[in-house]
Protein backbone atom coordinates (compact mmCIF):
# COMPACT_ATOMS: atom_id res chain seq x y z
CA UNK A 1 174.89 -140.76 56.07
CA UNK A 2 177.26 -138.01 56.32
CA UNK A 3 176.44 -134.07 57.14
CA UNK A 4 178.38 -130.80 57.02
CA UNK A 5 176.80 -127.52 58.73
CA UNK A 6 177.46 -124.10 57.10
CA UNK A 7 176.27 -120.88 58.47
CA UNK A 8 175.34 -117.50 56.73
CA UNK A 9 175.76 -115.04 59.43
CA UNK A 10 173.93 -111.28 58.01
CA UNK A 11 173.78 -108.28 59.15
CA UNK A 12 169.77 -109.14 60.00
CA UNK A 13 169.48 -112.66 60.48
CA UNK A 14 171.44 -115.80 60.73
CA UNK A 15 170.66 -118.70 57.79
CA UNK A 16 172.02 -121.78 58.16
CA UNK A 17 171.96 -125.51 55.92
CA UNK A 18 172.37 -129.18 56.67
CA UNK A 19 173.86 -131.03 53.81
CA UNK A 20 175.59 -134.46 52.92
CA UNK A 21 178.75 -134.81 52.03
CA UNK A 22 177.12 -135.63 48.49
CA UNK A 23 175.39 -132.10 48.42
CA UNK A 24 172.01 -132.78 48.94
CA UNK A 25 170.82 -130.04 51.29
CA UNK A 26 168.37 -131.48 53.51
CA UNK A 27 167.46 -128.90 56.00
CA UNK A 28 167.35 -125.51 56.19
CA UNK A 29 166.84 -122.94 58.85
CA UNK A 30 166.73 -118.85 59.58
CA UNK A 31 166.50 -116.85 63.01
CA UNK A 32 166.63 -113.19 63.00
CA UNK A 33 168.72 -110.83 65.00
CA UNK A 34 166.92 -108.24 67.14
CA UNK A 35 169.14 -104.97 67.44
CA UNK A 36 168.71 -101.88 69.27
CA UNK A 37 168.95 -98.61 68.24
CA UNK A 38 170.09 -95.98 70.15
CA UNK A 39 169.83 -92.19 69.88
CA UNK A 40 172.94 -90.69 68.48
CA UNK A 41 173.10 -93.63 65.80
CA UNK A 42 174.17 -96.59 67.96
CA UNK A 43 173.24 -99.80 66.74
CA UNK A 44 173.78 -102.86 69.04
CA UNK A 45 172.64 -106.48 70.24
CA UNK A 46 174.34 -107.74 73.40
CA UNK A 47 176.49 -110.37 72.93
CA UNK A 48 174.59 -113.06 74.58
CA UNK A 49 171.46 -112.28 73.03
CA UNK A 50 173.87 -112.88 69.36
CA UNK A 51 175.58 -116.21 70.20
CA UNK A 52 171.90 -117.59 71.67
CA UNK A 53 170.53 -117.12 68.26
CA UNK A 54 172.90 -118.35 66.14
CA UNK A 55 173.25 -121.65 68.63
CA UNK A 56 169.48 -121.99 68.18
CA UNK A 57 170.17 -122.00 64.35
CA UNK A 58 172.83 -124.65 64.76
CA UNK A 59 170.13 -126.79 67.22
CA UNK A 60 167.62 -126.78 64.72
CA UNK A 61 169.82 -127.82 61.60
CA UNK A 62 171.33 -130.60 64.07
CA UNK A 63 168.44 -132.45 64.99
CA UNK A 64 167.80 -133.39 61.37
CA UNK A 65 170.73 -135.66 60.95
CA UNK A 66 170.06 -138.82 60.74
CA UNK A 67 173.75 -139.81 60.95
CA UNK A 68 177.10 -138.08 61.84
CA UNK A 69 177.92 -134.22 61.65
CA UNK A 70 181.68 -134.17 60.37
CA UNK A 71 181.90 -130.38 61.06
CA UNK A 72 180.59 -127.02 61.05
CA UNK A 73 181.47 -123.56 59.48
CA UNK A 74 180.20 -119.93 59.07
CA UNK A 75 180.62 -117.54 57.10
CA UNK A 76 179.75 -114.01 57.93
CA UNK A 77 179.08 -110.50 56.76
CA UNK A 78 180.87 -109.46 60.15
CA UNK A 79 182.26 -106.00 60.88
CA UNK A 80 180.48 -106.00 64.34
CA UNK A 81 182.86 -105.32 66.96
CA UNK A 82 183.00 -106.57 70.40
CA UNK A 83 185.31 -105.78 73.31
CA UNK A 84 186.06 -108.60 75.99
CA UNK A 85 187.12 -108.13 79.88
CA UNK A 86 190.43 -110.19 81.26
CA UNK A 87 187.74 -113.30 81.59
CA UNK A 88 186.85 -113.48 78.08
CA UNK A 89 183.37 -112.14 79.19
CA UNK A 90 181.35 -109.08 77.21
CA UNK A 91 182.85 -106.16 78.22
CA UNK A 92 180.78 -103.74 75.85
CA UNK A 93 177.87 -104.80 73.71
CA UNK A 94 177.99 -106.15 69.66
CA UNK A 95 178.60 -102.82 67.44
CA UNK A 96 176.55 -103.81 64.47
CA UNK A 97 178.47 -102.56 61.38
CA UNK A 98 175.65 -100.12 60.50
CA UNK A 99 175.99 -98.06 63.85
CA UNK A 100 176.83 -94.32 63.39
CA UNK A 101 177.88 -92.99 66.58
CA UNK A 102 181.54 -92.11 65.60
CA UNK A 103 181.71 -88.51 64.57
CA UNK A 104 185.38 -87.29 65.21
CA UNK A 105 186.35 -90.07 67.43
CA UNK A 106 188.57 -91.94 64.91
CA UNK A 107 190.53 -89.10 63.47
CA UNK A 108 191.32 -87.82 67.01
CA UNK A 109 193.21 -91.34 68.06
CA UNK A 110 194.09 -92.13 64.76
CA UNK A 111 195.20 -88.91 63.60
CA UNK A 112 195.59 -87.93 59.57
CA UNK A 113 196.43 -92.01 58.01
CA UNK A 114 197.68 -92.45 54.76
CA UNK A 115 194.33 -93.97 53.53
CA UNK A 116 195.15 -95.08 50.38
CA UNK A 117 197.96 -96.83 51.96
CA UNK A 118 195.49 -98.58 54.14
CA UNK A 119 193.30 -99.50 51.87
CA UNK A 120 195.82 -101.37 49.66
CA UNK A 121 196.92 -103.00 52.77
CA UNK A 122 193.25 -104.27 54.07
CA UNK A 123 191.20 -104.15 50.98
CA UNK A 124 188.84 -101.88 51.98
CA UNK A 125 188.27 -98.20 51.81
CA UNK A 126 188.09 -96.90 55.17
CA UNK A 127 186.12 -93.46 56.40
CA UNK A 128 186.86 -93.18 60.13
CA UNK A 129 183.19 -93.36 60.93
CA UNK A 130 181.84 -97.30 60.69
CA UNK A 131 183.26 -101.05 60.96
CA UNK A 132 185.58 -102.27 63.94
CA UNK A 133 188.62 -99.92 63.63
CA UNK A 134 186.39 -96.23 64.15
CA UNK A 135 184.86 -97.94 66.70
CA UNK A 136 187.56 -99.14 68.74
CA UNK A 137 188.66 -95.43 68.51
CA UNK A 138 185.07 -94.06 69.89
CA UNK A 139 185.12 -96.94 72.82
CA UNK A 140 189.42 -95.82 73.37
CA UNK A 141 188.01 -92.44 73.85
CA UNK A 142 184.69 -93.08 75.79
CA UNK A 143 185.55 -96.06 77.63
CA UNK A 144 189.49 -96.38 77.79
CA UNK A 145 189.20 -98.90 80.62
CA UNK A 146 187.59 -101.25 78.98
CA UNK A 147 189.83 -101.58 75.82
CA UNK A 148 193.19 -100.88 78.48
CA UNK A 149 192.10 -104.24 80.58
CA UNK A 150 190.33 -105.78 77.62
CA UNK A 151 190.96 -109.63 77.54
CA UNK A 152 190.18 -110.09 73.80
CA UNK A 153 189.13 -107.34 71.05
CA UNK A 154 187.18 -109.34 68.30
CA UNK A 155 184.04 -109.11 65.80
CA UNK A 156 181.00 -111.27 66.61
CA UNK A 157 181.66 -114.65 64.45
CA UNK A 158 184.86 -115.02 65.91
CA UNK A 159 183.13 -114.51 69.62
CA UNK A 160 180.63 -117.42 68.68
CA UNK A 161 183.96 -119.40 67.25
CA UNK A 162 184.95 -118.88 70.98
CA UNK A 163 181.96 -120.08 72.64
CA UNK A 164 181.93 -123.25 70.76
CA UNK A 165 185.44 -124.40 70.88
CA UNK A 166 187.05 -122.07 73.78
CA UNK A 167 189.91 -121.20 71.19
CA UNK A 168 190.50 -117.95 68.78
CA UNK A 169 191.43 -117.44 65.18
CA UNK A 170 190.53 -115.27 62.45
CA UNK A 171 190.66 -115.38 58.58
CA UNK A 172 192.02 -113.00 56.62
CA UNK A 173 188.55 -113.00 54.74
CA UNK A 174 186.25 -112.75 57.54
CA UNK A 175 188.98 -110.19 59.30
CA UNK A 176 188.32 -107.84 56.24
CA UNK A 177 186.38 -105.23 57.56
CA UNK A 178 188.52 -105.23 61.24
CA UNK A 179 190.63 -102.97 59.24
CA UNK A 180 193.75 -103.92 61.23
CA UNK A 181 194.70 -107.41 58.97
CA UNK A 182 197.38 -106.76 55.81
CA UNK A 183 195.84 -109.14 53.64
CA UNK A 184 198.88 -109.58 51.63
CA UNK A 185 201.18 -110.71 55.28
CA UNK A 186 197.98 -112.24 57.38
CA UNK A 187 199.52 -110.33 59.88
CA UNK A 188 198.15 -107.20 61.88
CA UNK A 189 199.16 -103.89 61.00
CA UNK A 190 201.27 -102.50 64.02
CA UNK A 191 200.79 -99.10 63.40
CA UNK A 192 197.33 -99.59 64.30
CA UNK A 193 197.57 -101.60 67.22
CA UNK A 194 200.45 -98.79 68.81
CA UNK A 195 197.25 -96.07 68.08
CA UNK A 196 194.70 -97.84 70.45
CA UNK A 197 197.50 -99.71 72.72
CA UNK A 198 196.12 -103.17 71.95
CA UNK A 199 198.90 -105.99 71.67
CA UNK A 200 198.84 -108.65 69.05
CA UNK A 201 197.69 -111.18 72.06
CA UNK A 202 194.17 -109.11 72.83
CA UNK A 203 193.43 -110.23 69.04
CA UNK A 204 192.65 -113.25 67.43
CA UNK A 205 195.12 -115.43 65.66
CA UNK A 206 194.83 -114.63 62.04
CA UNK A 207 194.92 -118.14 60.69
CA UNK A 208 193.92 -119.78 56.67
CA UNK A 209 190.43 -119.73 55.98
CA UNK A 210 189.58 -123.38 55.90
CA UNK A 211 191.50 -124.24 59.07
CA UNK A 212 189.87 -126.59 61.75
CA UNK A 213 189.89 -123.79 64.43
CA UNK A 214 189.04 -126.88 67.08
CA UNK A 215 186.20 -129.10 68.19
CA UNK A 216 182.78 -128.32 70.50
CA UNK A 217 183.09 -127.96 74.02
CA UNK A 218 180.98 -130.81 75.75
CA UNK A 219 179.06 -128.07 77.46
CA UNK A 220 177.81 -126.67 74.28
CA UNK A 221 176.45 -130.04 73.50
CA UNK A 222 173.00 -129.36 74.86
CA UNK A 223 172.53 -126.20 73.31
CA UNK A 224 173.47 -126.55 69.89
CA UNK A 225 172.76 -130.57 69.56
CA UNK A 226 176.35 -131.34 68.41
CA UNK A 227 178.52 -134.08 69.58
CA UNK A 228 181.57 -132.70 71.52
CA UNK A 229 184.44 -132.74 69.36
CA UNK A 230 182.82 -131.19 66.23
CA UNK A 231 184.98 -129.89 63.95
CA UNK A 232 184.72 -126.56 63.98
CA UNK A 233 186.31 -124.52 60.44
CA UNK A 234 187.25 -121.25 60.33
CA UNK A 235 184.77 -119.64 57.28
CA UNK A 236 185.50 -116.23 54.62
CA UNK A 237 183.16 -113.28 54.41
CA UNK A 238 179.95 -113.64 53.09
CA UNK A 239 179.91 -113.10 49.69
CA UNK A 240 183.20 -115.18 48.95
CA UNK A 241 180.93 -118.24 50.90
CA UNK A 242 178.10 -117.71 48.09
CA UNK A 243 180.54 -117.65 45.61
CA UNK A 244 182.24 -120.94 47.06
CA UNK A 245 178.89 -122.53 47.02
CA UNK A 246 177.79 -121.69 43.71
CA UNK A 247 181.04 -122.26 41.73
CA UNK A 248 181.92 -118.64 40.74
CA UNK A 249 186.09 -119.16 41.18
CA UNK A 250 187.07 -118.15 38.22
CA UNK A 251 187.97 -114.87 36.22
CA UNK A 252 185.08 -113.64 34.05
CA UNK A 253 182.89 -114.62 36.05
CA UNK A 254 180.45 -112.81 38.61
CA UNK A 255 178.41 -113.63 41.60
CA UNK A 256 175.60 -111.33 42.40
CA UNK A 257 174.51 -111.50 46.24
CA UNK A 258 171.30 -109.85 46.89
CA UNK A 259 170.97 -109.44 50.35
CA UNK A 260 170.67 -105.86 52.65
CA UNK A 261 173.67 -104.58 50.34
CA UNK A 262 173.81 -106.00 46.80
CA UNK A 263 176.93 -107.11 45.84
CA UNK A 264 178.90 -107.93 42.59
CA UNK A 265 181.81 -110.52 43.39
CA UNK A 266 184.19 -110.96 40.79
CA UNK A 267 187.61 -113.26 40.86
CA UNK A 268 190.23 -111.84 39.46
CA UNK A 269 194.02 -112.65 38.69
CA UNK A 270 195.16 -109.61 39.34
CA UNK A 271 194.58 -107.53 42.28
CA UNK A 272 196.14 -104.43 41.69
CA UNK A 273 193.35 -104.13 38.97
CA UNK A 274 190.84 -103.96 42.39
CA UNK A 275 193.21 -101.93 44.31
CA UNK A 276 193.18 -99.15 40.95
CA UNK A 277 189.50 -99.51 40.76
CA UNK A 278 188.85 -99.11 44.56
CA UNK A 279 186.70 -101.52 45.07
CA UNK A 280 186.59 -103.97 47.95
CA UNK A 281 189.26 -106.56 47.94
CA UNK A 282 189.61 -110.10 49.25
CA UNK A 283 191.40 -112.98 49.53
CA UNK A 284 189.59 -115.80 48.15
CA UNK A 285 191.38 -118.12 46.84
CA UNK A 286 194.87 -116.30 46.49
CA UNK A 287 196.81 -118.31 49.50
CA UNK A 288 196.38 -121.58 47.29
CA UNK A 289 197.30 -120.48 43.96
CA UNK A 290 193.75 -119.06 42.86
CA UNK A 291 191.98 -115.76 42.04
CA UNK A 292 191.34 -112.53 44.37
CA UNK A 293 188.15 -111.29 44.08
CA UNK A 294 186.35 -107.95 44.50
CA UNK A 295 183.39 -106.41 45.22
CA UNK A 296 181.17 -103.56 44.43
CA UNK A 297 178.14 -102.84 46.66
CA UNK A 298 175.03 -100.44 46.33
CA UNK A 299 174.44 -100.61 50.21
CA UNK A 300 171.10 -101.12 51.93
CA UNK A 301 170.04 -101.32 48.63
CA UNK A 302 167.18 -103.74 50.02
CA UNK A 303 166.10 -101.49 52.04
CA UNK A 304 165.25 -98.69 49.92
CA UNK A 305 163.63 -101.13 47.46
CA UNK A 306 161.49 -102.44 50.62
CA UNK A 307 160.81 -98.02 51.09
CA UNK A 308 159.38 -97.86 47.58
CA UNK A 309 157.54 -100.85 47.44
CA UNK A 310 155.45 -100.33 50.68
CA UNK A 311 154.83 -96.57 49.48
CA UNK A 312 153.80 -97.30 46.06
CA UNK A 313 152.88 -100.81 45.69
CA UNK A 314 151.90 -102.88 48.56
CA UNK A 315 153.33 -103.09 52.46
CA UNK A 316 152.27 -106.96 53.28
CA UNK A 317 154.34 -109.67 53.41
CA UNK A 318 153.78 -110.46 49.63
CA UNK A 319 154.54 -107.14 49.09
CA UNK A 320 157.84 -108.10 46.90
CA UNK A 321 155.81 -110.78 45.17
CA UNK A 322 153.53 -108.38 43.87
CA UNK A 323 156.28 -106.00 42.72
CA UNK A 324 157.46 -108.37 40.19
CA UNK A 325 154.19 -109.80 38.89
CA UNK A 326 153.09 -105.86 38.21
CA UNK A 327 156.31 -105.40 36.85
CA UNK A 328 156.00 -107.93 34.59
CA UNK A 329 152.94 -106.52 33.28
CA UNK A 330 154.65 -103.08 32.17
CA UNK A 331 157.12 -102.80 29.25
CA UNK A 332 160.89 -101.89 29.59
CA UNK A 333 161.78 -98.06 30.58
CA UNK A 334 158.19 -97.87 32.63
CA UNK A 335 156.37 -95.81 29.75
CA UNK A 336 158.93 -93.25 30.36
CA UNK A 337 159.10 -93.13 34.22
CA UNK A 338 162.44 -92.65 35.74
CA UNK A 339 163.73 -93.65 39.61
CA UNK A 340 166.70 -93.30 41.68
CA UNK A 341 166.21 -95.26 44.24
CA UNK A 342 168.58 -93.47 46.89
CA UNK A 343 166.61 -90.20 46.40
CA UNK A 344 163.89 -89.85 48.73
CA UNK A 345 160.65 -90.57 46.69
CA UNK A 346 158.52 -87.60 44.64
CA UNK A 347 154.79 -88.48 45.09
CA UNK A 348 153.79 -85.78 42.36
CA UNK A 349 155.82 -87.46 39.76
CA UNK A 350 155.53 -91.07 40.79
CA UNK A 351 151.50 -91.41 40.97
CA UNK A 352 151.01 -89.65 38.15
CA UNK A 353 151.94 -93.65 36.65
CA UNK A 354 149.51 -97.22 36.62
CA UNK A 355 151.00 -99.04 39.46
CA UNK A 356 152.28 -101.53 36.65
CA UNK A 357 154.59 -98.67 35.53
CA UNK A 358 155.77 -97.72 39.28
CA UNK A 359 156.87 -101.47 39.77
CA UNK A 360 158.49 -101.76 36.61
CA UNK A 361 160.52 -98.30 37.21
CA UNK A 362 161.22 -99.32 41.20
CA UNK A 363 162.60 -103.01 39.64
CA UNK A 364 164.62 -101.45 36.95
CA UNK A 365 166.03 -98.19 38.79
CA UNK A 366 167.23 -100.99 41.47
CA UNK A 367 168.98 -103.03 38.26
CA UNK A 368 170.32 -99.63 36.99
CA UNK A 369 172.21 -98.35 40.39
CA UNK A 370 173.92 -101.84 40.06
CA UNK A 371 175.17 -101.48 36.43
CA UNK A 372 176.53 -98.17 37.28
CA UNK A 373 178.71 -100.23 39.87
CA UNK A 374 179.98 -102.84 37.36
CA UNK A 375 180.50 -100.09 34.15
CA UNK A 376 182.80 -98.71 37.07
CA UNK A 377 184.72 -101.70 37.38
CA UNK A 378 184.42 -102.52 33.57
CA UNK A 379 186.37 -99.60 32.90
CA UNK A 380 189.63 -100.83 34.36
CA UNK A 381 188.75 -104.29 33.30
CA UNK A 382 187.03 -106.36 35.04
CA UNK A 383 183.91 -107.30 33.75
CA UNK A 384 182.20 -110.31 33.27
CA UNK A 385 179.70 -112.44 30.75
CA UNK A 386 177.45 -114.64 32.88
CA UNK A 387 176.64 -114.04 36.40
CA UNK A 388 175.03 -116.28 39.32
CA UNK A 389 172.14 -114.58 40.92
CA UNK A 390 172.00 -115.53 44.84
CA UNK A 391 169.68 -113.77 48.14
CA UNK A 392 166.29 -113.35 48.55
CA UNK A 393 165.69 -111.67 45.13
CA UNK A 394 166.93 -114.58 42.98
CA UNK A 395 164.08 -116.69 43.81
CA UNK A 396 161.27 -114.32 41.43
CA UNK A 397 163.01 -114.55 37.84
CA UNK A 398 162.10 -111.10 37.38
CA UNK A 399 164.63 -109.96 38.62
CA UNK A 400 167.07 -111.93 36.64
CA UNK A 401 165.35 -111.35 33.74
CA UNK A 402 165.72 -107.73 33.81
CA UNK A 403 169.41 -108.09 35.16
CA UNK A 404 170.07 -109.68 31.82
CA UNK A 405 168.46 -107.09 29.90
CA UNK A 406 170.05 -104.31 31.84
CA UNK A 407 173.50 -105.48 32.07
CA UNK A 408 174.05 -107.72 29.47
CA UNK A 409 175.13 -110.89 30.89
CA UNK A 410 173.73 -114.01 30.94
CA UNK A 411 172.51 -115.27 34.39
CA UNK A 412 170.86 -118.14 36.50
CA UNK A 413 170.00 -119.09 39.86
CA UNK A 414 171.94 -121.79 42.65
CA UNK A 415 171.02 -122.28 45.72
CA UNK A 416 168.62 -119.02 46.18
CA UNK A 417 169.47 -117.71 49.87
CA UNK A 418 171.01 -120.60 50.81
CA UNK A 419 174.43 -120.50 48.65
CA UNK A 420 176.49 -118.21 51.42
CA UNK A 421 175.86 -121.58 53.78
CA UNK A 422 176.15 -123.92 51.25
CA UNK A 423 179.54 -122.50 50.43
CA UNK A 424 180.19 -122.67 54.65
CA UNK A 425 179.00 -126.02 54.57
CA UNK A 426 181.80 -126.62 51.93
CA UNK A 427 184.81 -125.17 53.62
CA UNK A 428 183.46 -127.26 56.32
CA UNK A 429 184.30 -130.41 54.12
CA UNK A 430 187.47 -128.96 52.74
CA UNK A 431 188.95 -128.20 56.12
CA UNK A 432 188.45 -131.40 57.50
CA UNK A 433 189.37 -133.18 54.28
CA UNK A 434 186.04 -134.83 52.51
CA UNK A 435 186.85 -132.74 49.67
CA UNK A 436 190.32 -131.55 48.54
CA UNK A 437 189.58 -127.87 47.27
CA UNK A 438 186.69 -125.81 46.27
CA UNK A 439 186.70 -127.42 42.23
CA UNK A 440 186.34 -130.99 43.93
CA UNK A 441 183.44 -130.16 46.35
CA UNK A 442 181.74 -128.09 43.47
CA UNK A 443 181.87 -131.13 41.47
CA UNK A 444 180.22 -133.37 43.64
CA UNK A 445 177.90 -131.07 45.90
CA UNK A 446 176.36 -129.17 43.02
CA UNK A 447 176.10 -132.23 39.83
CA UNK A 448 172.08 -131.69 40.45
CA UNK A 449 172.85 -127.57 39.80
């Protein structure tokens, strides 16, 4: 028997899956991050503490193969930034995308950027406080050393690429939100690197997602139970994994990732349609003939749904369980109450409701922010009729049920929390050739589906 790996690296935990090369998924695993947070808004994990848990995840999945491991790949929501010394060794800690200590920082180095300009060029709109690019500019300005002698400036998957193989590259997916990739070239953006005096050689390669980036040191053979020589595959962002591993590739169709962010994923043809909509852009399958895709995302949605749950309906570890069975019990529009769930929550209004009603109008305000996101993109067309349902969320029909009602589309389920891996996994068999492209490897991993 035959295995691929493929990672899901989140913002709050890393997921991973075994799988044959005939798609049966035979193990999976999860290990959560610990971050800390820091007064002033820093949010950070040293860098050690983030490779150690991910090579635990990769330990775990390992020891359940029962024959060879033909390679390994993750994909990752990324964004967290980490500066190296001339040894390759942690100069600073792992920025977690989320931190908020950049106030001015970024416009003071930067100075007054074309932004739109930018944002055609990367993908994504940027706003000189969060992601890799504002905070190279607050450690340029609070620690110049450190990026002046800095060996390597990278985000943490490609630091954990490192450790496994000793080598560096990048995808123009995963290198998304570094803000300093063109999408369109694969090549940095020079005007960027001259504004924090970094060279082209303190950052990683930018190479095709898909690529065999190397194989596993034999030291890292103990600690993560692979053979040395592993192929190692350079993965995409996230969402474009799920939508790998659940077969969303083509236009008119949508993936729907429901993780700390939820996250509509759409290919599309044509990407100036994304670029007019400004909505996040990437790659995909664009370098081989195939679709962009874009994204719209009602962040840490999850964890304002998680705030009104454990105020109004339960705060155990079923809680979410619960939600959707009272839900259930309640009738569409909640007998007439109304939430937003990114205003901070109105006791005097809410409890005045059964607790039926309260779950019914947490579930459906939650639906609601989302469809405002896709009439958005529906207006400069792109839209789409059936949708795949993916994260935490898809596994209590409830949800999908309502989606459908809400939205309009027709949806189902693949692979629950497990499709960002699964679609890892994948490019794990595509880049070392047990499938030639993403059609082939859909057709044979997900037949059962």
């Amino acid at each position: 028997m035959k295995y691929l790996i493929g990672l899901d690296i989140g913002t709050s935990s890393v997921k991973g899956v075994l799988m044959t090369t005939e798609g049966d998924v035979i193990k999976t695993a999860r290990c959560g991050f610990s971050y800390t947070k820091l007064e002033g808004g820093g949010l950070e994990i040293a860098a050690e503490d983030f490779t150690s848990v991910c090579v635990r995840t990769i330990k775990e999945l390992a020891q359940g193969a029962a024959g060879d491991i033909c390679g390994i790949c993750a994909a990752s929501a990324s964004g967290n930034l980490l500066v190296l010394d001339e040894e390759n060794k942690p100069a600073t800690p792992i920025f977690n995308w989320q931190d908020s200590r950049v106030t001015t920082e970024a416009t003071e180095v930067l100075g007054e950027l074309d932004t739109d300009a930018l944002y055609r060029r990367t993908g994504w709109p940027f706003d000189y406080t969060t992601f890799p690019l504002a905070l190279l500019c607050y450690v340029k300005k609070h620690e110049p050393q450190k990026l002046k002698n800095c060996g390597k400036v990278c985000m943490s998957t490609e630091y954990l690429y490192y450790c496994l193989t000793g080598k560096w590259g990048i995808s123009t997916s995963a290198g998304t939100p570094f803000y300093l990739i063109d999408q369109q070239t694969g090549q940095y953006i020079p005007e960027l690197l001259n504004a924090l005096e970094i060279t082209e050689e303190q950052l990683p390669p930018v190479l095709p997602c898909g690529s065999v980036l190397g194989g596993t040191l034999p030291e890292m053979e103990k600690a993560c139970g692979l053979p040395a020589g592993t192929p190692v595959v350079l993965g995409s962002f996230d969402h474009p994994s799920a939508a790998r591993g659940v077969g969303v590739l083509n236009e008119g169709e949508m993936l729907l990732s429901c993780g700390t962010s939820w996250v509509g994923f759409f290919p599309i043809k044509d990407r100036e349609k994304a670029a007019s909509a400004k909505a996040l852009i990437d790659p995909f399958l664009a370098p081989v003939g195939g679709c962009w895709a874009t994204m719209v995302s009602v962040s840490s949605l999850s964890e304002r749904i998680q705030l009104y749950t454990n105020r109004y309906i339960d705060d155990s570890d079923k809680a979410f369980q619960i939600l959707a069975d009272l839900a259930a019990k309640s009738k569409a529009g909640a007998n007439g109450l109304s939430l937003c769930l990114t205003e901070d929550p109105d006791d005097a209004n809410v409890l005045k409701y059964e607790k039926t009603d309260i779950a019914r109008a947490i579930m459906e305000g939650t639906v609601l922010l989302l469809k405002a996101k896709l009439d958005n993109l529906a207006q400069v067309g792109i839209k789409a009729t059936s949708a795949v349902m993916v994260g935490g969320p898809s596994e209590n029909p409830m949800w999908l049920r309502l989606i459908e009602e809400i939205c309009g589309i027709t949806g189902k389920t693949i692979h629950g929390s497990s499709a960002g891996a699964v679609g890892a996994a994948m490019m794990a068999g595509i880049g070392t050739g047990i499938y030639r492209n993403e059609a082939e490897a859909n057709a044979i991993c997900n037949k059962k589906e």
